[in-house]
Protein backbone atom coordinates (compact mmCIF):
# COMPACT_ATOMS: atom_id res chain seq x y z
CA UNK A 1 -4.55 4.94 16.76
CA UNK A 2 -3.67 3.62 13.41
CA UNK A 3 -0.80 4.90 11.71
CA UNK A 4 0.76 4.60 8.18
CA UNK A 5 4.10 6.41 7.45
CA UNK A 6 5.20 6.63 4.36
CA UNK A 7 8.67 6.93 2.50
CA UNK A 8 11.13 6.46 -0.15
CA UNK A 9 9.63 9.66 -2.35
CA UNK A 10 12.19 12.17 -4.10
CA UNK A 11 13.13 13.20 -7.18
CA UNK A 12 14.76 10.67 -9.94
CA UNK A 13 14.81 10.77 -13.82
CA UNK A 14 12.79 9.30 -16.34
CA UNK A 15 13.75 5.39 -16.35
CA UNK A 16 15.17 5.29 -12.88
CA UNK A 17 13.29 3.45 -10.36
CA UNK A 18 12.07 4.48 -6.19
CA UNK A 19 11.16 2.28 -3.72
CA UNK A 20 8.00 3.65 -1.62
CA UNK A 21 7.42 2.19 2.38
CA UNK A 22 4.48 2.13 4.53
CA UNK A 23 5.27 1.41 7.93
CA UNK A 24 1.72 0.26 9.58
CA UNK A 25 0.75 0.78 13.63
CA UNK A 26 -1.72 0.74 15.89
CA UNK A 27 -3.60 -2.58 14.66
CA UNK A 28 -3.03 -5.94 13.54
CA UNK A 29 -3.65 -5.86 9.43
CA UNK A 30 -3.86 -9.46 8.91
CA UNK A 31 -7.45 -9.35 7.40
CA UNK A 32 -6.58 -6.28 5.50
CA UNK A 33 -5.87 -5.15 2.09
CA UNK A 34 -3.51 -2.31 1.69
CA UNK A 35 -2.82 0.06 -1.38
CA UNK A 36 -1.28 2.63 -3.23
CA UNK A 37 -2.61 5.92 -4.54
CA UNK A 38 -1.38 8.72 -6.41
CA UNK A 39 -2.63 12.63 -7.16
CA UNK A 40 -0.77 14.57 -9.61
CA UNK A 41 -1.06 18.15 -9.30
CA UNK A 42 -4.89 19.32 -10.68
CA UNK A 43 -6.16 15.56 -10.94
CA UNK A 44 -7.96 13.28 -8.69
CA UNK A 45 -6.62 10.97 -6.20
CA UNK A 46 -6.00 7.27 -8.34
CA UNK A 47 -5.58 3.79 -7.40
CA UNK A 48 -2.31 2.00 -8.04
CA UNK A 49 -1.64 -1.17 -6.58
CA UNK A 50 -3.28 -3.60 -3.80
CA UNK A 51 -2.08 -6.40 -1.93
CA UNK A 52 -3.83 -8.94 0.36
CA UNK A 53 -1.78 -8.53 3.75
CA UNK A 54 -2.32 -12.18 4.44
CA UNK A 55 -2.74 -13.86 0.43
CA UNK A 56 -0.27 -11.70 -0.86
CA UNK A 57 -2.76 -11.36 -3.81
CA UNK A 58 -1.84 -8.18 -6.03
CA UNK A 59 -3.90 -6.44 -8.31
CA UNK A 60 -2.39 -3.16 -10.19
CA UNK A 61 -3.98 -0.34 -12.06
CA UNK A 62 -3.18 -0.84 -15.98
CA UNK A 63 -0.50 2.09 -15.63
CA UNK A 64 1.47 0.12 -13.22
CA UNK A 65 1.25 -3.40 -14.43
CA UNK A 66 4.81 -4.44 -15.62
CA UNK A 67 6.71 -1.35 -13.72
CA UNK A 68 5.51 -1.70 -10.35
CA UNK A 69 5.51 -3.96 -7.91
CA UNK A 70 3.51 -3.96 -4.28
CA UNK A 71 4.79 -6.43 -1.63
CA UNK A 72 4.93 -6.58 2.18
CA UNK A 73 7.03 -7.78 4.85
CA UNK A 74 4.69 -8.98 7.25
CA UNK A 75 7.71 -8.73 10.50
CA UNK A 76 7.79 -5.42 9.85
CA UNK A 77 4.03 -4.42 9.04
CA UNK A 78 5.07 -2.62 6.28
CA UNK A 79 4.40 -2.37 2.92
CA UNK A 80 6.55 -1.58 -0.36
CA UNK A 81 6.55 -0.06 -4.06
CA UNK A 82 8.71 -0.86 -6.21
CA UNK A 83 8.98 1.78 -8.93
CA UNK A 84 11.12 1.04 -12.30
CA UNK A 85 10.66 2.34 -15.36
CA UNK A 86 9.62 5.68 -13.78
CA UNK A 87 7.85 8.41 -16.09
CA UNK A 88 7.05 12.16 -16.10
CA UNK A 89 3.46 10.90 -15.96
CA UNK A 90 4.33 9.08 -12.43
CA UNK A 91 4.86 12.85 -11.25
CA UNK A 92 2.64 12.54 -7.86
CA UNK A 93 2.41 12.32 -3.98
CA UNK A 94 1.97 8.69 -3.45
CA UNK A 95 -0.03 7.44 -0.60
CA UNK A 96 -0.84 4.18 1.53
CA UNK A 97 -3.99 3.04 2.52
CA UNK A 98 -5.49 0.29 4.69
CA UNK A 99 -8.37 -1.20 4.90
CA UNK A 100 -9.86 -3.20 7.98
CA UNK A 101 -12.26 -6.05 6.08
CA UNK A 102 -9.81 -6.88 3.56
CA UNK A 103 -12.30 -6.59 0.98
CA UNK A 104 -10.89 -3.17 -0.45
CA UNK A 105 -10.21 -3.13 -4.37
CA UNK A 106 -9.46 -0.08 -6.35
CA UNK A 107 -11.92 1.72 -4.87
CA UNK A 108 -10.49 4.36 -2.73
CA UNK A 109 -14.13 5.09 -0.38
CA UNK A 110 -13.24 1.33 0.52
CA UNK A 111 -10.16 1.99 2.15
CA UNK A 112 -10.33 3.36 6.03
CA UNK A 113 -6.70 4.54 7.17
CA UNK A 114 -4.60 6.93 5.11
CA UNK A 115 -1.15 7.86 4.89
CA UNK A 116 0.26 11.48 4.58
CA UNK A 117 1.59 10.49 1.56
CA UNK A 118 5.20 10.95 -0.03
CA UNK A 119 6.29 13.28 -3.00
CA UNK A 120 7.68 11.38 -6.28
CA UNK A 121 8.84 14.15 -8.76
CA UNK A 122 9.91 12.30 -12.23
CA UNK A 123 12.05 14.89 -14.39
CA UNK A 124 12.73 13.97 -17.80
């Protein structure tokens, strides 16, 4: 049974940063891709970041590029967001994904394991 836990949500102000884990189980996820998402309240579910568990390869959404950065720590099969900059607009629960072809983009359909997801509140 695959598992993804994630972590690190809470509430911070405007500016401040969070760091968001995904601890991963139940598999091996070296031909994945694993990702970020985010819902604010009354909007759809949106992609945020993706890295190649194996390349490393990132790719962010535009609203993320230069204040948030995905990495992994392959020992630990679990994956990290580092959040700086934050902004009431980041207001969301964030959640991991995995994928098990490692072809999984931005798309969230693509993706086949889901976290619970974790609450990151952004006051100004």
């Amino acid at each position: 049974q695959v598992q993804l836990v994630e972590s690190g949500g809470g509430l911070v102000q405007a500016g401040g940063s969070l760091r968001l884990s995904c601890a991963a189980s139940g598999r091996t996820f070296s031909s994945s891709a694993m990702a970020w998402f985010r819902q604010a309240p009354g909007k759809e579910r949106e992609f945020v970041a993706r890295i190649g568990w194996s390349s490393g390869n990132e790719y962010y959404a535009d609203s993320a590029k230069g204040r948030f950065t995905i990495s992994r720590d392959k020992a630990k099969n679990t994956v990290f967001l580092q959040m700086n900059r934050l902004e009431v607009e980041d207001t969301a629960v964030y959640y991991c994904a995995a994928d098990r072809t490692g072809l999984a983009t931005k798309w969230q359909r693509s993706y086949d394991y889901w976290g619970q997801g974790t609450q990151v509140t952004v006051s100004s």
